[in-house]
PDB file of N, CA and C in Angstrom:
ATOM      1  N   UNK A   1       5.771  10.726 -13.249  1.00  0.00           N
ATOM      2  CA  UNK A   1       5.389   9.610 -12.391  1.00  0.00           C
ATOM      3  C   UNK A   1       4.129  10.003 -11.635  1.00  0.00           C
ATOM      4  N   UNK A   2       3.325   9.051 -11.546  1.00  0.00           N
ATOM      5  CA  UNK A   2       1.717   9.369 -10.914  1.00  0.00           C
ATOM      6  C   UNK A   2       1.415   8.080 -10.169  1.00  0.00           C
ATOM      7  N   UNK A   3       1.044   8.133  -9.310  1.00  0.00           N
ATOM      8  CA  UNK A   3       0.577   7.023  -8.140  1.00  0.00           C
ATOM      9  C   UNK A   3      -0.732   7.903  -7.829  1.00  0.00           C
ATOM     10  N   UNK A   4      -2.056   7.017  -7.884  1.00  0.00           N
ATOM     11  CA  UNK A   4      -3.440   7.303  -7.242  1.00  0.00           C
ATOM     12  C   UNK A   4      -3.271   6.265  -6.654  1.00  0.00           C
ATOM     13  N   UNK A   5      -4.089   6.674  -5.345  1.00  0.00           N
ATOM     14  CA  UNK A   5      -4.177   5.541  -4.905  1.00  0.00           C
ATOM     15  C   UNK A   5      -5.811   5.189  -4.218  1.00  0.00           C
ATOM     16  N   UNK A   6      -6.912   4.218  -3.724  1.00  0.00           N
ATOM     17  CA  UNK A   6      -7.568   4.329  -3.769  1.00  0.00           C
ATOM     18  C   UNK A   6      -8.320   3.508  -3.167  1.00  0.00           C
ATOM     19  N   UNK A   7      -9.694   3.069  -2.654  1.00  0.00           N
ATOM     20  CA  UNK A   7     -10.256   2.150  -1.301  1.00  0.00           C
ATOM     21  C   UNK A   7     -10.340   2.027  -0.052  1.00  0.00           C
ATOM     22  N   UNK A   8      -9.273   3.310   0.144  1.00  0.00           N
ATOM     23  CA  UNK A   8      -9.828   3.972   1.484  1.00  0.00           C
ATOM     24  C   UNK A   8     -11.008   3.869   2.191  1.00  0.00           C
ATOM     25  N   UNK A   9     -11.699   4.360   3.499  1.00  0.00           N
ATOM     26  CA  UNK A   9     -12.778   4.157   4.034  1.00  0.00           C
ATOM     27  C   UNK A   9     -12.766   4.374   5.249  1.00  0.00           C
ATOM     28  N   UNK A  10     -14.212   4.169   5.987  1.00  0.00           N
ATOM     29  CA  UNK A  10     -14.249   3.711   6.838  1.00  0.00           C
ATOM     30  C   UNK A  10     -15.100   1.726   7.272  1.00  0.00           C
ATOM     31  N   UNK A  11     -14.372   1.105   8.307  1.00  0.00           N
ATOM     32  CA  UNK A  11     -14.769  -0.033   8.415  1.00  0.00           C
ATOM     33  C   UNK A  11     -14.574  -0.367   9.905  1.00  0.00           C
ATOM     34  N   UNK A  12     -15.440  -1.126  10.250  1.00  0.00           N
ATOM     35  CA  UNK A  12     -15.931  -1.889  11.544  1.00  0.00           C
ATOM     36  C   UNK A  12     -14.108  -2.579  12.108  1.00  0.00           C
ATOM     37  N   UNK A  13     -13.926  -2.719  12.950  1.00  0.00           N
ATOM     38  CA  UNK A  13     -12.724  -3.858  13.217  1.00  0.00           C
ATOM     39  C   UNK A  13     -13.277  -5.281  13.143  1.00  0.00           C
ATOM     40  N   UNK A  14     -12.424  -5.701  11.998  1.00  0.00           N
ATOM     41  CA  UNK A  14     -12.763  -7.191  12.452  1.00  0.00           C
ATOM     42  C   UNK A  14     -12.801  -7.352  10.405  1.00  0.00           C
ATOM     43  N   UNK A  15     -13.030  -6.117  10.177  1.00  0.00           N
ATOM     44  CA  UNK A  15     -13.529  -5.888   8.811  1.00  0.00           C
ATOM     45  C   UNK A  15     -12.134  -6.207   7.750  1.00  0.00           C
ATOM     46  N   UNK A  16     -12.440  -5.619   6.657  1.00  0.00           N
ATOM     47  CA  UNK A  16     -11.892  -5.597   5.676  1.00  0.00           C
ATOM     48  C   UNK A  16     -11.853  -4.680   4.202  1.00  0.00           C
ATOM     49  N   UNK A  17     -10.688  -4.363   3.651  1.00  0.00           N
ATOM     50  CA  UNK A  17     -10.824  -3.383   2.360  1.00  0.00           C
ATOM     51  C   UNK A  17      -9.725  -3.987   1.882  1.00  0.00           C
ATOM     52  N   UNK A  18      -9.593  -3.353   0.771  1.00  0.00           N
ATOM     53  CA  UNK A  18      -8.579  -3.463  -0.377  1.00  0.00           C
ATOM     54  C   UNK A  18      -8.389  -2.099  -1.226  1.00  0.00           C
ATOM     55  N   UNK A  19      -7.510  -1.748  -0.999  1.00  0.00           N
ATOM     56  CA  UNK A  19      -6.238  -0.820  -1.728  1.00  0.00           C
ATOM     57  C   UNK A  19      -5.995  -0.859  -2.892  1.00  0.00           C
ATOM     58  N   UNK A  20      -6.203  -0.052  -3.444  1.00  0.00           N
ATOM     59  CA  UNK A  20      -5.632  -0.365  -5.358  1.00  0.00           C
ATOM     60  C   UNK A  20      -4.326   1.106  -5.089  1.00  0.00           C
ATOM     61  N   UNK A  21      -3.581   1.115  -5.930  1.00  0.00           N
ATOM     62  CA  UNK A  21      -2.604   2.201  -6.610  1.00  0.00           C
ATOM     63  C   UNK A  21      -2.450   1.885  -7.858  1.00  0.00           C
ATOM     64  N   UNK A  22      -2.690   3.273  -8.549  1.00  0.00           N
ATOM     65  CA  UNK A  22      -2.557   3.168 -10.086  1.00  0.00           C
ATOM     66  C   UNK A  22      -1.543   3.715 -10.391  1.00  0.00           C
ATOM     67  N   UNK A  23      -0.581   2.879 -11.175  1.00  0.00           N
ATOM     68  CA  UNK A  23       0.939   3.820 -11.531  1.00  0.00           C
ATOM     69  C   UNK A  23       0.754   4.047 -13.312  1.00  0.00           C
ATOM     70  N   UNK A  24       1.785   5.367 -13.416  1.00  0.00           N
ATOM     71  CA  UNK A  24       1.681   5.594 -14.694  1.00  0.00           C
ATOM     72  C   UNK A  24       3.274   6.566 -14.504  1.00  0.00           C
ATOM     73  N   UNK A  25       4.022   6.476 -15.854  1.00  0.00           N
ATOM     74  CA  UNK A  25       4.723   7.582 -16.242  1.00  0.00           C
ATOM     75  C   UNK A  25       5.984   6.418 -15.691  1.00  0.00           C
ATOM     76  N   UNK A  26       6.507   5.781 -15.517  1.00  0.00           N
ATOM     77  CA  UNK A  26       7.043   4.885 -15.282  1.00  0.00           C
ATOM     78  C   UNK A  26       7.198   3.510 -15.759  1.00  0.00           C
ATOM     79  N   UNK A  27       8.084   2.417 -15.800  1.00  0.00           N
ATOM     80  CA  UNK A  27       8.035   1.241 -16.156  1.00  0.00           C
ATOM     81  C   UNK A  27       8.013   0.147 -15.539  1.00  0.00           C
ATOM     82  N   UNK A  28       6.350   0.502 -14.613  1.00  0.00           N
ATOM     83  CA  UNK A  28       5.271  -0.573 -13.578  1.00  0.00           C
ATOM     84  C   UNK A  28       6.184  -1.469 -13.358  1.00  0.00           C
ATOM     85  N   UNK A  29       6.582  -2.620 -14.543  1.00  0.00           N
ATOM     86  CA  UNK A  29       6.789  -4.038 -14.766  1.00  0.00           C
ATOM     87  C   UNK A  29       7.994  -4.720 -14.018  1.00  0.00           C
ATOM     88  N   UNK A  30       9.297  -3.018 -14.166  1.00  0.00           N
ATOM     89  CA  UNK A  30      10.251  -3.250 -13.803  1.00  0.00           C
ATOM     90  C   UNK A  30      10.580  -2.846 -12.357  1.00  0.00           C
ATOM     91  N   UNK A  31       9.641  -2.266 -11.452  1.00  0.00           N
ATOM     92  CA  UNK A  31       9.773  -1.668 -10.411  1.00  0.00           C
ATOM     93  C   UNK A  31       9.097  -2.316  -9.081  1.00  0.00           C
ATOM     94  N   UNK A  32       9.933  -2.148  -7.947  1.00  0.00           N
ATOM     95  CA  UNK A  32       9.836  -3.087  -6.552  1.00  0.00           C
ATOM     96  C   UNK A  32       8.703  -1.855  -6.188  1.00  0.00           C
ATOM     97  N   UNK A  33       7.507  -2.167  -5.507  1.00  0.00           N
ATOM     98  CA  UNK A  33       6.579  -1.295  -4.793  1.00  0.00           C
ATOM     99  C   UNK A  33       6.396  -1.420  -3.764  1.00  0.00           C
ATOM    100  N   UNK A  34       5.715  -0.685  -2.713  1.00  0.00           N
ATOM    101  CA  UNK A  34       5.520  -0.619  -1.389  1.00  0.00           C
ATOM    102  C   UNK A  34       4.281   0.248  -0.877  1.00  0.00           C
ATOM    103  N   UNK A  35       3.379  -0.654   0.368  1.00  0.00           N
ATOM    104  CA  UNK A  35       2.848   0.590   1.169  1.00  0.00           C
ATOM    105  C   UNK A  35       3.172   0.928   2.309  1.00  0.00           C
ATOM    106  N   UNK A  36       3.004   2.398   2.380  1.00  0.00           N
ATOM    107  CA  UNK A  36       3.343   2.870   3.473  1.00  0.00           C
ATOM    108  C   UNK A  36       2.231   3.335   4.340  1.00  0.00           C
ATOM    109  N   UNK A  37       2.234   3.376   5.689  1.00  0.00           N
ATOM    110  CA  UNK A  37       1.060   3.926   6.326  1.00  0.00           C
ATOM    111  C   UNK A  37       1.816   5.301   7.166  1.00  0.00           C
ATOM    112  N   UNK A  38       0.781   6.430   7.622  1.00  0.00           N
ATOM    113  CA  UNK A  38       1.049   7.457   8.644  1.00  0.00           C
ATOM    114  C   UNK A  38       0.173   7.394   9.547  1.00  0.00           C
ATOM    115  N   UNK A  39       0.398   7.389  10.414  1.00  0.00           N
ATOM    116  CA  UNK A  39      -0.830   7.611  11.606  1.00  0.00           C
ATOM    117  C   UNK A  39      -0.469   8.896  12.406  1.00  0.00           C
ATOM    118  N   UNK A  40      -1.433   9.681  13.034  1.00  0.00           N
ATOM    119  CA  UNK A  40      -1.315  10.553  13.904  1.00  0.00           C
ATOM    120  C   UNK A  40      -0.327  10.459  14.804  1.00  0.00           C
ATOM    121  N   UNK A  41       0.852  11.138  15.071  1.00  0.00           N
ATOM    122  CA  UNK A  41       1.198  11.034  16.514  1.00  0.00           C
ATOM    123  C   UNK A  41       2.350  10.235  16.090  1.00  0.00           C
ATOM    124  N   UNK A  42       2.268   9.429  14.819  1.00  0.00           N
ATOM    125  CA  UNK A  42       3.593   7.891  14.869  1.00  0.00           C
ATOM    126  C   UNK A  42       4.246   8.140  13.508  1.00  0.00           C
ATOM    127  N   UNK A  43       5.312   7.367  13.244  1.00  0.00           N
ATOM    128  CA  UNK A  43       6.892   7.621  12.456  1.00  0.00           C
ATOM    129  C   UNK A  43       5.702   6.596  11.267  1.00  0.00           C
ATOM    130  N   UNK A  44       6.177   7.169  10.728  1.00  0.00           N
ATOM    131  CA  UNK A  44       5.813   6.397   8.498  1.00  0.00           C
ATOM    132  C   UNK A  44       6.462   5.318   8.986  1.00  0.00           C
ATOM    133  N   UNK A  45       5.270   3.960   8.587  1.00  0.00           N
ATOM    134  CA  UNK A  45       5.751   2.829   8.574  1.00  0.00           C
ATOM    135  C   UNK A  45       5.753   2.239   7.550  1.00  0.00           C
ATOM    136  N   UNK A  46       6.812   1.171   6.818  1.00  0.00           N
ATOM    137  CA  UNK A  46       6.682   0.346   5.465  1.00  0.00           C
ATOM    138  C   UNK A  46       5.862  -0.656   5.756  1.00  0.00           C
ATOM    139  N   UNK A  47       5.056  -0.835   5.182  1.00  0.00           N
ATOM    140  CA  UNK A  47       3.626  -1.853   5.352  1.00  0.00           C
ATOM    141  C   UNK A  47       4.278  -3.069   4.593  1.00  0.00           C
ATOM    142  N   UNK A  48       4.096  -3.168   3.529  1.00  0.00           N
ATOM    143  CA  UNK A  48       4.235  -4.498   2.720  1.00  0.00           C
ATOM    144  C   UNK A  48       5.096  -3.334   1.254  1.00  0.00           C
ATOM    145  N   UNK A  49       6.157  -4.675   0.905  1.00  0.00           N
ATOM    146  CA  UNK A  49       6.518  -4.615  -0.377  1.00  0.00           C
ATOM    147  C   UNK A  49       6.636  -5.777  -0.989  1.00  0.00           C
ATOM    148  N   UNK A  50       6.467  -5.528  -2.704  1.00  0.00           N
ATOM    149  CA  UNK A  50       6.461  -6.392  -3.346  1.00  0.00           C
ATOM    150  C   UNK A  50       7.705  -6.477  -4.866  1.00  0.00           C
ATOM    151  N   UNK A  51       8.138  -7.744  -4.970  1.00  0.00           N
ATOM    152  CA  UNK A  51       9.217  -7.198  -6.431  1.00  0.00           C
ATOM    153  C   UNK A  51       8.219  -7.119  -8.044  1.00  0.00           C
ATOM    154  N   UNK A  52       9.150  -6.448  -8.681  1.00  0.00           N
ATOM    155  CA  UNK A  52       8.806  -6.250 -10.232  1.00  0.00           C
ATOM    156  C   UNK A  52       7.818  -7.651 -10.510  1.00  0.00           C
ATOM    157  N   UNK A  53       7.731  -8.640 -10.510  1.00  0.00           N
ATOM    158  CA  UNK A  53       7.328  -9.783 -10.967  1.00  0.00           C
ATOM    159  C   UNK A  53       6.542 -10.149  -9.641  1.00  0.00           C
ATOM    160  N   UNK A  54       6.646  -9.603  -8.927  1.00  0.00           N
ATOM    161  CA  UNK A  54       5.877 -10.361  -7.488  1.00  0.00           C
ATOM    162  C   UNK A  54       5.913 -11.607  -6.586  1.00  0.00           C
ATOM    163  N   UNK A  55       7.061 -11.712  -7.291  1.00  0.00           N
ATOM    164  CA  UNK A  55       7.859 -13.345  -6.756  1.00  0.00           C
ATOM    165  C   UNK A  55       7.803 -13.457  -5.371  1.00  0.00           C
ATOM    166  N   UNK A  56       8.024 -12.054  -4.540  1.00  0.00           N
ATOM    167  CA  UNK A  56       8.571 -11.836  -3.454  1.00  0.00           C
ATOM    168  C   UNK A  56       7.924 -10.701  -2.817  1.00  0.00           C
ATOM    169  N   UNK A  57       7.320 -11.245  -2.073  1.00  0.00           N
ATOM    170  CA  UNK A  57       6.922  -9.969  -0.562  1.00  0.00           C
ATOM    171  C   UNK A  57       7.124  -9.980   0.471  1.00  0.00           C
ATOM    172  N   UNK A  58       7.269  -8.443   1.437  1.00  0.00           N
ATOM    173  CA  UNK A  58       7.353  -8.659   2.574  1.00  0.00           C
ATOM    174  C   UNK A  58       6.713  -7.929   3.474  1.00  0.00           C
ATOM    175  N   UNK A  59       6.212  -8.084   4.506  1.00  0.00           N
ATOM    176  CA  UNK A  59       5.469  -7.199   5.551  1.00  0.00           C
ATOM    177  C   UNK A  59       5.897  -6.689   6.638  1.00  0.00           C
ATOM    178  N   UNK A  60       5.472  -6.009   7.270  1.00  0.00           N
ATOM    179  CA  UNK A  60       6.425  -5.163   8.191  1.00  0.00           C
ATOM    180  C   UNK A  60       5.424  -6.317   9.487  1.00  0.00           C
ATOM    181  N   UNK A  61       5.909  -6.560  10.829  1.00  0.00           N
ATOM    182  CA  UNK A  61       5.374  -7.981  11.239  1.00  0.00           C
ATOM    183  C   UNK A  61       3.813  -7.331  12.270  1.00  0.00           C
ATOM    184  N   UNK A  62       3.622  -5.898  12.359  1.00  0.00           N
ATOM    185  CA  UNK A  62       1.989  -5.429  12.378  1.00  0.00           C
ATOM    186  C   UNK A  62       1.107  -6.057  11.866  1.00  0.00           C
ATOM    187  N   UNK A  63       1.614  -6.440  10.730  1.00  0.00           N
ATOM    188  CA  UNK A  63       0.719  -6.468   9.610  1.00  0.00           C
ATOM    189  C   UNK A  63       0.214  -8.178   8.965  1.00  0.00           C
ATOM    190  N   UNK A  64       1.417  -8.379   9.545  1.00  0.00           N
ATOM    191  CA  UNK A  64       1.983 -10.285   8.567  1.00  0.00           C
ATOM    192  C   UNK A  64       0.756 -11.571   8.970  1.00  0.00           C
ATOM    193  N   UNK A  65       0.414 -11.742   8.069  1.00  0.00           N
ATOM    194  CA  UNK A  65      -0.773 -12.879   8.230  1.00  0.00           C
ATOM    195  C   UNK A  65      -2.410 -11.814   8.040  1.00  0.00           C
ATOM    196  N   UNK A  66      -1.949 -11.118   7.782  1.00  0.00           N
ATOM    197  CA  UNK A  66      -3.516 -10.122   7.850  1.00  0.00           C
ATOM    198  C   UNK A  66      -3.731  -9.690   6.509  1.00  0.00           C
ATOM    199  N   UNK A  67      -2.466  -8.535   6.171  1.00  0.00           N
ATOM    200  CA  UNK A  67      -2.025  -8.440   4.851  1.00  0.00           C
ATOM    201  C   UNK A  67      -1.574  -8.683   3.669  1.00  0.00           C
ATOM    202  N   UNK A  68      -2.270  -8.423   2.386  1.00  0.00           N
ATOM    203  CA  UNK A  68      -1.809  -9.119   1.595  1.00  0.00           C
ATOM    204  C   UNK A  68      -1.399  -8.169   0.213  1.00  0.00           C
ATOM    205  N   UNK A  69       0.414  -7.612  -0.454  1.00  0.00           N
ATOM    206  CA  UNK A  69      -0.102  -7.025  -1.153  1.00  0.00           C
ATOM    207  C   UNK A  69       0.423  -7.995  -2.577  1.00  0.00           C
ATOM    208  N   UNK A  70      -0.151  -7.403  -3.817  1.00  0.00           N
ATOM    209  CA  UNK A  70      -0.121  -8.135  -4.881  1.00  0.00           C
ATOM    210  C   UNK A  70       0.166  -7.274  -5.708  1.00  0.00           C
ATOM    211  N   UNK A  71       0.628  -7.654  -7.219  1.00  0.00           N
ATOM    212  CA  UNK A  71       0.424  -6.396  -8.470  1.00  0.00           C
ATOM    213  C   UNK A  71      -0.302  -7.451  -9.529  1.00  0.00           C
ATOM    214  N   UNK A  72      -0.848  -6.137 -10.701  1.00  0.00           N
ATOM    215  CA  UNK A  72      -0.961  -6.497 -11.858  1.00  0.00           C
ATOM    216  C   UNK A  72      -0.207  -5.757 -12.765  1.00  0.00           C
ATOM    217  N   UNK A  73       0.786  -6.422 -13.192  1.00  0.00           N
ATOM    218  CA  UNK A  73       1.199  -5.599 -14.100  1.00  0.00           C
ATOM    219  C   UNK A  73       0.698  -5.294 -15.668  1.00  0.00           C
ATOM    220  N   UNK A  74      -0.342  -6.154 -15.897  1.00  0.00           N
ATOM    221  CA  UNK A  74      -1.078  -5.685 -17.248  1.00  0.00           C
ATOM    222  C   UNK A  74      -1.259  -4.464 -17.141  1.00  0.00           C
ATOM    223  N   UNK A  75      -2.419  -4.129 -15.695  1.00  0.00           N
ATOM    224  CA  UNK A  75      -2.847  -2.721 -15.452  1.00  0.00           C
ATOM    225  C   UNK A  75      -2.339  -1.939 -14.843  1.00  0.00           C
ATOM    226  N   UNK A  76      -0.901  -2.323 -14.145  1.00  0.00           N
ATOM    227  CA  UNK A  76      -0.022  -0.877 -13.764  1.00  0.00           C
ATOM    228  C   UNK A  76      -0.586  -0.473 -12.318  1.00  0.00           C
ATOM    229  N   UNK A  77      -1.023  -1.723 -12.018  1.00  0.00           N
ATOM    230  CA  UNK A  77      -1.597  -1.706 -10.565  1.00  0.00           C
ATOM    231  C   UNK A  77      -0.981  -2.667  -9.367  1.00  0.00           C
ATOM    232  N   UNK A  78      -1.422  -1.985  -8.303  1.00  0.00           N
ATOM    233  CA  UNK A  78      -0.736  -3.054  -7.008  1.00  0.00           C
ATOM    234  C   UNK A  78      -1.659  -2.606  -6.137  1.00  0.00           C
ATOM    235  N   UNK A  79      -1.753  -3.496  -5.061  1.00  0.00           N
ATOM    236  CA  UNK A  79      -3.380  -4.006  -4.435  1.00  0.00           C
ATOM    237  C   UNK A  79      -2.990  -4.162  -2.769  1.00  0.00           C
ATOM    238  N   UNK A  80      -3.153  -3.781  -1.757  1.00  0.00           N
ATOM    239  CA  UNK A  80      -3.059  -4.210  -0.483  1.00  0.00           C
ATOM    240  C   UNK A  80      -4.524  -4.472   0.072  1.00  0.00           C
ATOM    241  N   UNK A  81      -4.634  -6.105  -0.203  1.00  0.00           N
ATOM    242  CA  UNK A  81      -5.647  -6.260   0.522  1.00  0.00           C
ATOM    243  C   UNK A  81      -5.468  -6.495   2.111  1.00  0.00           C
ATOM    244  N   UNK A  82      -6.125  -5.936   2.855  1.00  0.00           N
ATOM    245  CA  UNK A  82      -6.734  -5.558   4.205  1.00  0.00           C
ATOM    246  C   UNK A  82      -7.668  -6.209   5.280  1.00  0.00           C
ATOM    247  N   UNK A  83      -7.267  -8.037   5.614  1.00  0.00           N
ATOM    248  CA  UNK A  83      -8.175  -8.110   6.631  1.00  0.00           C
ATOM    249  C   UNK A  83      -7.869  -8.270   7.860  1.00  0.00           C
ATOM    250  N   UNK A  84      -8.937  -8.793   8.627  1.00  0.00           N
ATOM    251  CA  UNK A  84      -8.648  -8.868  10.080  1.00  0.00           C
ATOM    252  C   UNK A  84      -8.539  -7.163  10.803  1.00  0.00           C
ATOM    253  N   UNK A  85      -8.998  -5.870  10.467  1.00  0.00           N
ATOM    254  CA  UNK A  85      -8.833  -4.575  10.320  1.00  0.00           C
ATOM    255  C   UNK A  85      -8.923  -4.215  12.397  1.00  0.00           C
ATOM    256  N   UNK A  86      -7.769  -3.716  12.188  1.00  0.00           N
ATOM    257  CA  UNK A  86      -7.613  -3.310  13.736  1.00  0.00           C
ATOM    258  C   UNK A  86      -7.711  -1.634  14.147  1.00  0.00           C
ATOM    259  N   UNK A  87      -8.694  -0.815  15.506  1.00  0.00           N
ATOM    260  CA  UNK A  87      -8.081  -0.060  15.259  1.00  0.00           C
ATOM    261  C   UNK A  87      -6.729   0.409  15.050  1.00  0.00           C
ATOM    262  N   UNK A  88      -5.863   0.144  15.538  1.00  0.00           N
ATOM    263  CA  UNK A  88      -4.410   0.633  14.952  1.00  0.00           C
ATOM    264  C   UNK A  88      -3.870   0.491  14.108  1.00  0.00           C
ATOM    265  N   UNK A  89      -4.736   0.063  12.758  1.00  0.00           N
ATOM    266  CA  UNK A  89      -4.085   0.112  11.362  1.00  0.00           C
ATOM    267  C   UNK A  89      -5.015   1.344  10.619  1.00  0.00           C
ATOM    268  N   UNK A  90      -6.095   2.575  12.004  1.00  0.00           N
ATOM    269  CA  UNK A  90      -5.950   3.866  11.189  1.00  0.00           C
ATOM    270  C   UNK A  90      -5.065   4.188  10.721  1.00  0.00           C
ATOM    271  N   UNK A  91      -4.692   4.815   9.448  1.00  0.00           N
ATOM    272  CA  UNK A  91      -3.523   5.099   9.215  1.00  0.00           C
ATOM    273  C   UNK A  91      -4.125   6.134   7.777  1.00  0.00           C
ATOM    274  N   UNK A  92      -3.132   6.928   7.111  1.00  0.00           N
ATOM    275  CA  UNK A  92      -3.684   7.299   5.549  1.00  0.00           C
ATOM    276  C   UNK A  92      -2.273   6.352   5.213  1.00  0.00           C
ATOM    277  N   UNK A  93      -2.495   5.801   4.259  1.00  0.00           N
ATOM    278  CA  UNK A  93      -1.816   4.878   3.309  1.00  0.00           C
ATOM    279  C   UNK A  93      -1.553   5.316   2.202  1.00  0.00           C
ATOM    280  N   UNK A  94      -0.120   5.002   1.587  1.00  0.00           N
ATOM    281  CA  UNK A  94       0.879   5.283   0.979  1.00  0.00           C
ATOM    282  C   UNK A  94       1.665   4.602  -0.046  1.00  0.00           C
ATOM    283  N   UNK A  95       0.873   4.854  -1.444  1.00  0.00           N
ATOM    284  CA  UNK A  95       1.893   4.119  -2.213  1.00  0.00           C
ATOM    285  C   UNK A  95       2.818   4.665  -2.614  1.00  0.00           C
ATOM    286  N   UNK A  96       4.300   4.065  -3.058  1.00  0.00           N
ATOM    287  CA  UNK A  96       5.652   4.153  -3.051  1.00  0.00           C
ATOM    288  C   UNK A  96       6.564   3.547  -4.179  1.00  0.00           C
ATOM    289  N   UNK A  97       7.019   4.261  -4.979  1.00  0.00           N
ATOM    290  CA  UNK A  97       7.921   3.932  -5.851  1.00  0.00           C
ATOM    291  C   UNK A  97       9.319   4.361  -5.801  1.00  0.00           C
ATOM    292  N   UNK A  98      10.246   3.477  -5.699  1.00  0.00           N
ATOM    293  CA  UNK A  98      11.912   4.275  -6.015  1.00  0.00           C
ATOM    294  C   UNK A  98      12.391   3.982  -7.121  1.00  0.00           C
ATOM    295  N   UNK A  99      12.883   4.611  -7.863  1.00  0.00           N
ATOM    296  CA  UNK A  99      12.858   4.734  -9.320  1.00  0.00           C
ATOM    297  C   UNK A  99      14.366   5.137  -9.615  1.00  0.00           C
ATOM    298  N   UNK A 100      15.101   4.149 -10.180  1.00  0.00           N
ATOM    299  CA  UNK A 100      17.098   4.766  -9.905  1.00  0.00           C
ATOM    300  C   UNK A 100      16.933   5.913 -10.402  1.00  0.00           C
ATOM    301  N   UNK A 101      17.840   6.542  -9.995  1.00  0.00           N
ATOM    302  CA  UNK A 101      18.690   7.771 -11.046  1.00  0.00           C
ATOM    303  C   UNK A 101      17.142   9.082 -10.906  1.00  0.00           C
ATOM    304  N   UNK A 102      16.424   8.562 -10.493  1.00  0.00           N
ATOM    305  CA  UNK A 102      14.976   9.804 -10.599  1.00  0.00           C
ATOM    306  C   UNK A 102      14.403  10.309  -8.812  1.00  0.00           C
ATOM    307  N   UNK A 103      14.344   9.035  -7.755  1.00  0.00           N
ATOM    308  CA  UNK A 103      14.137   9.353  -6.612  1.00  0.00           C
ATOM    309  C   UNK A 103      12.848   8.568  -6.242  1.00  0.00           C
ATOM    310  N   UNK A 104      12.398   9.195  -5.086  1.00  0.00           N
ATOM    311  CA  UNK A 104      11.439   8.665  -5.134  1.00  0.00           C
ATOM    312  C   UNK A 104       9.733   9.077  -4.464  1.00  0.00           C
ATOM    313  N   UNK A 105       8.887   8.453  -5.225  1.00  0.00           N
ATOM    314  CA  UNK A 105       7.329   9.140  -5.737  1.00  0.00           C
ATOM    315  C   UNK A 105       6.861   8.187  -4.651  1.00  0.00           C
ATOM    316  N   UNK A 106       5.524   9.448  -4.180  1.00  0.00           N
ATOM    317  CA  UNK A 106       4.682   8.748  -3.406  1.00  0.00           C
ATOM    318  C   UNK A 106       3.021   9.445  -4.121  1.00  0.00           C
ATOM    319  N   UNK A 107       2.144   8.704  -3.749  1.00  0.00           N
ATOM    320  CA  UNK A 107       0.991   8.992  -4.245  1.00  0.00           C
ATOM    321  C   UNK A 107       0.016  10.185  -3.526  1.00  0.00           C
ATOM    322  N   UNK A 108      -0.968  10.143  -3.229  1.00  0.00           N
ATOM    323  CA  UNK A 108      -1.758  11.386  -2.255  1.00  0.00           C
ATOM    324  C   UNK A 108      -2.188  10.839  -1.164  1.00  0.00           C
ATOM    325  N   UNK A 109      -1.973   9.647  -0.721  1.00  0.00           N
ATOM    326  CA  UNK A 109      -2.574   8.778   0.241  1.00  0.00           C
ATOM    327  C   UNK A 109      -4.161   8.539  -0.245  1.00  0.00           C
ATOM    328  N   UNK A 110      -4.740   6.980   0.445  1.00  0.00           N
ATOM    329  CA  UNK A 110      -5.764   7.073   1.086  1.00  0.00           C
ATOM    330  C   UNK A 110      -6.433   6.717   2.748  1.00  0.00           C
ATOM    331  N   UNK A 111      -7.222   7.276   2.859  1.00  0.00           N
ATOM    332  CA  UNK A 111      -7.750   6.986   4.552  1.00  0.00           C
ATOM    333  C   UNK A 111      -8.350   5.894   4.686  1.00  0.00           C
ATOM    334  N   UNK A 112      -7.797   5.266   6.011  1.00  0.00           N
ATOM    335  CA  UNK A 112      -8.191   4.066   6.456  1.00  0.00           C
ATOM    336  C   UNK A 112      -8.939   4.283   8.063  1.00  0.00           C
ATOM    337  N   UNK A 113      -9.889   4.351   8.682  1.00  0.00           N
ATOM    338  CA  UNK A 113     -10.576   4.490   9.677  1.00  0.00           C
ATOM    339  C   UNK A 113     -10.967   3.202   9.901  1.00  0.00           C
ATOM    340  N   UNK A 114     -10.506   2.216  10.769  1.00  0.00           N
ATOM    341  CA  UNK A 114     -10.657   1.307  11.821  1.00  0.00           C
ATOM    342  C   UNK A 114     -11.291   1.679  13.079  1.00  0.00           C
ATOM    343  N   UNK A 115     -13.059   1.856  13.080  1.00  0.00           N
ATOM    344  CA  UNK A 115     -13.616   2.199  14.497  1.00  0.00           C
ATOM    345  C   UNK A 115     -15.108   1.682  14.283  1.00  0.00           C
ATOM    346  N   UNK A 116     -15.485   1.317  15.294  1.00  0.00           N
ATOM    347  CA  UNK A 116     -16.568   0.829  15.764  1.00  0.00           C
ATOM    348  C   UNK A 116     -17.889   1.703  15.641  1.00  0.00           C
TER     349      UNK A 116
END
């Protein structure tokens, strides 16, 4: 199992990015995903998840109306786009797979810098 993940940065507040994670070694199509953020100093938060088909998402309520995440499952990808960017959504970000019977995979993070 492999999660990159990727679009990190730095950006202005007020701004905006988008998140890709690339999954592999797994079966993308059939699996619920999630991001997670860490910030200095604060507890791992679940950002947004999404189901196998994408029927269904949810956001943790930091985030809700700002965030948006999505998949493709052609390409084995899932996307948190990022606007309205506050400082307090520095964070390194975290994609997330639980996978039955195997556990569960997180990627290497990427950095998000929200500052002026």
């Amino acid at each position: 199992v492999q999660l990159v993940e990727s679009g990190g940065g730095l950006v202005q507040p007020g701004g905006s990015l988008k998140l890709s994670c690339a999954a592999s070694g797994f079966t993308f199509s059939s699996s619920a995903m999630s991001w997670y953020r860490l910030a200095p100093g604060k507890e791992r938060e679940l950002v947004a998840t999404i189901t196998n088909t994408g029927g269904t998402t949810n956001y943790a309520d930091s985030v809700k109306g700002r965030f948006t995440i999505s998949r493709d499952n052609a390409k084995n990808t899932v996307y948190l786009q990022m606007n309205s960017l506050k400082p307090e959504d520095t964070a390194a970000y975290y994609c997330h797979v639980r996978i039955p019977y195997m556990g569960n995979y997180w990627g290497q993070g990427t950095q998000v810098t929200v500052s002026s």
